[in-house]
N, C-alpha and C. Protein backbone atom coordinates (compact mmCIF):
# COMPACT_ATOMS: atom_id res chain seq x y z
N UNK A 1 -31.00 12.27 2.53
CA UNK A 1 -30.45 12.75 1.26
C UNK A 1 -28.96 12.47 1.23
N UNK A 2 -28.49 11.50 0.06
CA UNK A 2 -26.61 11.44 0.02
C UNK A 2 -25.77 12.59 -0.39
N UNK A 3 -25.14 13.13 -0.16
CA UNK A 3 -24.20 13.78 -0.45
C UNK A 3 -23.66 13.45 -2.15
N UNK A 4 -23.96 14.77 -2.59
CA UNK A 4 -23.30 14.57 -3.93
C UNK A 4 -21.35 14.20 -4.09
N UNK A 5 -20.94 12.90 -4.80
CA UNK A 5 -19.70 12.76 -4.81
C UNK A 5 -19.09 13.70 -5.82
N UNK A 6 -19.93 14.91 -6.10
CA UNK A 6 -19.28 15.68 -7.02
C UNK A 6 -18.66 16.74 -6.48
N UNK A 7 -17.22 17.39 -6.49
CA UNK A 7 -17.14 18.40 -5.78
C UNK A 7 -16.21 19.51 -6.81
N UNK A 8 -16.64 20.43 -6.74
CA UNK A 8 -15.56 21.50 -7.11
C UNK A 8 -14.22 21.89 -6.16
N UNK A 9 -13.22 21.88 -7.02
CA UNK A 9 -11.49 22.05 -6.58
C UNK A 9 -11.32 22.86 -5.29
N UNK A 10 -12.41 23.91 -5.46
CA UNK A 10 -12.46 25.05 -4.34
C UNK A 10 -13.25 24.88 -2.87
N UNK A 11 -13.43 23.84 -3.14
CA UNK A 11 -14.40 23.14 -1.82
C UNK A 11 -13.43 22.38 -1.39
N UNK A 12 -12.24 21.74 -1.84
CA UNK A 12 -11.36 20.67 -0.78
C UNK A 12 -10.62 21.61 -0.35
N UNK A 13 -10.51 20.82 0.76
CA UNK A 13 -9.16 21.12 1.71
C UNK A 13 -8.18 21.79 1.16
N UNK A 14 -7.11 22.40 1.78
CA UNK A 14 -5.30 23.06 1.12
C UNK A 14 -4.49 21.92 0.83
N UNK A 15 -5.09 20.72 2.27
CA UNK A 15 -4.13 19.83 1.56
C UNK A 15 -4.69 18.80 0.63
N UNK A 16 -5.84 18.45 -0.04
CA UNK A 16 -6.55 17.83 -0.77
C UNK A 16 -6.24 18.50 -2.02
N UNK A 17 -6.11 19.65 -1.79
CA UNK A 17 -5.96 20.91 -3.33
C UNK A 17 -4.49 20.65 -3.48
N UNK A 18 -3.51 20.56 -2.83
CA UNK A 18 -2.19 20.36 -3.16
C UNK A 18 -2.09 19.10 -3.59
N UNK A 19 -2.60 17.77 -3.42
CA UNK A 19 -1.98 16.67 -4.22
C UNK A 19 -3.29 16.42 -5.36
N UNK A 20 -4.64 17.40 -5.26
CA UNK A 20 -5.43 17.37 -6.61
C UNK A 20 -4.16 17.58 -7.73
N UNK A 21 -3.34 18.88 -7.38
CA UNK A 21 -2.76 19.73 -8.57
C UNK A 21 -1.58 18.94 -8.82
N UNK A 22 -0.82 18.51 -7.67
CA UNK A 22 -0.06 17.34 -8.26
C UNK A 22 -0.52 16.43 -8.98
N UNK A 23 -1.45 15.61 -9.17
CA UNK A 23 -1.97 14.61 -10.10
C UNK A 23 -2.13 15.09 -11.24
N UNK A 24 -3.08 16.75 -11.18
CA UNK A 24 -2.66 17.25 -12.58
C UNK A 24 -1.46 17.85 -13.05
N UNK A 25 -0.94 18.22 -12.44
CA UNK A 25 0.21 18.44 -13.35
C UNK A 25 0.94 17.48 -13.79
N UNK A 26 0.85 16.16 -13.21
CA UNK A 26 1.76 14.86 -13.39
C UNK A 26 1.53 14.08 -15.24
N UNK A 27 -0.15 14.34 -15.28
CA UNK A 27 -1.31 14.00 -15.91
C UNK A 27 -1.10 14.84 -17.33
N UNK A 28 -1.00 16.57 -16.86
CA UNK A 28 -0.99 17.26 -18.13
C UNK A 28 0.52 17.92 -18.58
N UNK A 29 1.39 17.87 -17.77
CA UNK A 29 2.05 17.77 -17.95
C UNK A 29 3.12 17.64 -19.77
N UNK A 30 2.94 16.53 -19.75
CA UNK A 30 3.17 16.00 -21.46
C UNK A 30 2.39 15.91 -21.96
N UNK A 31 1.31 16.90 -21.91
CA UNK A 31 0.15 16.87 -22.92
C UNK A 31 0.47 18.35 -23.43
N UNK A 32 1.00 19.39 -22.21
CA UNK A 32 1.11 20.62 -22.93
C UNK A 32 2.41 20.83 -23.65
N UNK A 33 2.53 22.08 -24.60
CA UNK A 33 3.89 22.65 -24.73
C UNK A 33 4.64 23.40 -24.32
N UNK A 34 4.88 22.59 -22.58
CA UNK A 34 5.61 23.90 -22.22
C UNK A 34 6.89 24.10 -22.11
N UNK A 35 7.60 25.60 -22.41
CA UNK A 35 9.28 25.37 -22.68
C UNK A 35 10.03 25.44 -21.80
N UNK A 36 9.50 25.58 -20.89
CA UNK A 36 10.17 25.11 -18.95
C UNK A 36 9.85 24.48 -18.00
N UNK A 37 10.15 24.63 -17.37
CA UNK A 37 9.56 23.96 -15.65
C UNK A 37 8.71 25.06 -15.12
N UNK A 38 7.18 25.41 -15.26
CA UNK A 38 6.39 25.73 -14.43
C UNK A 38 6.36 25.71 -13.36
N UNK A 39 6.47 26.96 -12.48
CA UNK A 39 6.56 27.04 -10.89
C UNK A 39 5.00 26.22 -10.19
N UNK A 40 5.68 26.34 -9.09
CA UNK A 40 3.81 25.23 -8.46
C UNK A 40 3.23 25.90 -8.66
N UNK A 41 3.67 27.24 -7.68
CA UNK A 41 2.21 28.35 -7.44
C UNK A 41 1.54 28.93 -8.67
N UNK A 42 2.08 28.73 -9.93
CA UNK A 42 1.44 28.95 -11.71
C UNK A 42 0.04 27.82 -11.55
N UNK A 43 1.22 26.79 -11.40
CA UNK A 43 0.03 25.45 -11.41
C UNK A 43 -1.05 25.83 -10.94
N UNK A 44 -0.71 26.01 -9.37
CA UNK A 44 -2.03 26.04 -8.71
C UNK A 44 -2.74 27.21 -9.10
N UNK A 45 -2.60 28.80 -9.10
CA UNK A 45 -3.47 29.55 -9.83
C UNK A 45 -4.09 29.11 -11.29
N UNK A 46 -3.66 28.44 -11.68
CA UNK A 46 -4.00 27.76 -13.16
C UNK A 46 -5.28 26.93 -12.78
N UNK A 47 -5.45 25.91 -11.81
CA UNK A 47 -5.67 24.74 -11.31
C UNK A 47 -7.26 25.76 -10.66
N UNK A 48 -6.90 26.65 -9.62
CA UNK A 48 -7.73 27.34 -8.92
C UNK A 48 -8.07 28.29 -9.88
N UNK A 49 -7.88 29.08 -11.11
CA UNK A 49 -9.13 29.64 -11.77
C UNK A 49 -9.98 28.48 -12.74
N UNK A 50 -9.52 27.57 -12.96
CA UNK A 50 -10.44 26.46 -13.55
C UNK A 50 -10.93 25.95 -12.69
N UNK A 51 -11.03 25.83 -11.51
CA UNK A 51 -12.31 25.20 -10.65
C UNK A 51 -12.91 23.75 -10.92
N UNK A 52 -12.00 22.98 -11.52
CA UNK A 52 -12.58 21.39 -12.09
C UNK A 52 -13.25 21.02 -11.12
N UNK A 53 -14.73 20.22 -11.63
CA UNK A 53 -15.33 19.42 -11.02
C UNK A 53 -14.85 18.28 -11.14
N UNK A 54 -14.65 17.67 -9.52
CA UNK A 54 -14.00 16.09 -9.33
C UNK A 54 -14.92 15.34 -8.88
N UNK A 55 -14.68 14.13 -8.94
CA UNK A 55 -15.61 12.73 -8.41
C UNK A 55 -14.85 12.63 -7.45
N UNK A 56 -15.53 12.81 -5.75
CA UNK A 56 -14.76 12.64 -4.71
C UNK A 56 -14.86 11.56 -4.25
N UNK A 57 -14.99 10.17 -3.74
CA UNK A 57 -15.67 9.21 -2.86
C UNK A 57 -14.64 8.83 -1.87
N UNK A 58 -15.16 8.83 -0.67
CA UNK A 58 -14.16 8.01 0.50
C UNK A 58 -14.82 7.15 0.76
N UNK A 59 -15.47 6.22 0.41
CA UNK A 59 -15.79 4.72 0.33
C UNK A 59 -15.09 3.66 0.13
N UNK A 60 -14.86 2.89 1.55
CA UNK A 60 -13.39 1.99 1.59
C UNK A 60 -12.13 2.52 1.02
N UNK A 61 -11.72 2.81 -0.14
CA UNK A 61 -10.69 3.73 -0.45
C UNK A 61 -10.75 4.96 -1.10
N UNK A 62 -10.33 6.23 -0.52
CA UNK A 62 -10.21 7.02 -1.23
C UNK A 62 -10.15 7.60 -2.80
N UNK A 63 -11.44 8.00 -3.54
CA UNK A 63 -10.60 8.15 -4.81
C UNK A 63 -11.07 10.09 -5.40
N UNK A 64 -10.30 10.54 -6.01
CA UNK A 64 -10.44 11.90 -6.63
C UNK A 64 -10.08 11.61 -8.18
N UNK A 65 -11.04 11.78 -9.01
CA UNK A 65 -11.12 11.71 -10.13
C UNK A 65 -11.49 13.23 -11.00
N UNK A 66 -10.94 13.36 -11.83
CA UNK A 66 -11.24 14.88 -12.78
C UNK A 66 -12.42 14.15 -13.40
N UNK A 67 -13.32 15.12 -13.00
CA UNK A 67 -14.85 14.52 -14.34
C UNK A 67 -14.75 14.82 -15.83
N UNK A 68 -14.83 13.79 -16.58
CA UNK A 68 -15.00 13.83 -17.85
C UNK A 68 -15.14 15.10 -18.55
N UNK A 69 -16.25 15.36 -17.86
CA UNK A 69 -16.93 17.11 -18.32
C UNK A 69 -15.79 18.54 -18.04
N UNK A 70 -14.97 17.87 -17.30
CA UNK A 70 -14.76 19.50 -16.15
C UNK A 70 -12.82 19.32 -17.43
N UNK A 71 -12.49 18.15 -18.02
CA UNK A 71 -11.36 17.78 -18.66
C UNK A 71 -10.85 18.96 -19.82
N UNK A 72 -11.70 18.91 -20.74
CA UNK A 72 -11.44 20.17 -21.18
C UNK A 72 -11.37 21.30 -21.27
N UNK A 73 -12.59 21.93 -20.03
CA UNK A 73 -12.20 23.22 -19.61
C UNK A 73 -10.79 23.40 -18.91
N UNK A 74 -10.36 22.37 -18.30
CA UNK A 74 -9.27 21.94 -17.37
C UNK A 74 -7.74 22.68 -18.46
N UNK A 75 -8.15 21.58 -19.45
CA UNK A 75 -6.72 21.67 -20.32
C UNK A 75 -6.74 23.14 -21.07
N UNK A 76 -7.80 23.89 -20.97
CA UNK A 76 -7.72 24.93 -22.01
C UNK A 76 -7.65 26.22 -21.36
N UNK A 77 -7.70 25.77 -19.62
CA UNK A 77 -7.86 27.07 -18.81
C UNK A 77 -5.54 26.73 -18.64
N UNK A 78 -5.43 25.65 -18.78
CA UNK A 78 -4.03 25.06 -18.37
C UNK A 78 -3.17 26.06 -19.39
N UNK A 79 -3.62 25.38 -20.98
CA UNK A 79 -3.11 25.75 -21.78
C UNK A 79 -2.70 27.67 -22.00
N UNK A 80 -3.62 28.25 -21.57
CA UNK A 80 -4.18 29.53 -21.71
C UNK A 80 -3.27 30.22 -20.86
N UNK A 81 -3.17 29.70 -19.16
CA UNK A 81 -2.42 30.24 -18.14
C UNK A 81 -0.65 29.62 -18.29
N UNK A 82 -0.50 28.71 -18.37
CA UNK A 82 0.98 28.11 -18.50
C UNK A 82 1.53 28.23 -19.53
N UNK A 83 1.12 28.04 -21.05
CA UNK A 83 1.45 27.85 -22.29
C UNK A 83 1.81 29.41 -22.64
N UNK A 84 0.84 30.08 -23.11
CA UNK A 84 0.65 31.12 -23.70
C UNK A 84 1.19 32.19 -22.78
N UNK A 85 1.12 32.12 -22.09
CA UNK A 85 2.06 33.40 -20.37
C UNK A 85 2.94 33.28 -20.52
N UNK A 86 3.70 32.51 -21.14
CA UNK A 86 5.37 32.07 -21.50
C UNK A 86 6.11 33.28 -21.67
């Protein structure tokens, strides 16, 4: 049986979870409206109650992808915790 390449945020590593949340914040970043500089540890509680499902594969090169599906719960759990907490 293969291993599903699907994984939820809360299943990687601390340090797999620290450059997941860097990519998103890099990613959503200028998508939201936010009127400061968001501390990390916001991010990451933001990041860790949305729980995104990622496409993990370590096949020849590494890749972590946000799934299609998991994108808008992503931005609206973002929006909700960073935006609106202001």
């Amino acid at each position: 049986m293969a291993a599903s390449p699907y994984r939820r945020f809360s299943s990687l590593c601390p340090t797999v979870q620290a450059l997941v949340i860097r990519l998103i914040q890099e990613e959503f970043t200028p998508l939201l409206p936010l009127s400061a500089e968001v501390p990390a540890a916001a991010w990451a509680r933001a990041v860790a109650l949305a729980d995104p499902t990622l496409l993990y594969c370590t096949a020849q090169e590494p890749v972590i992808r946000l799934c299609p599906e998991a994108y808008e719960q992503l931005r609206t759990c973002l929006q909700r915790e960073l935006v609106e907490a202001e």
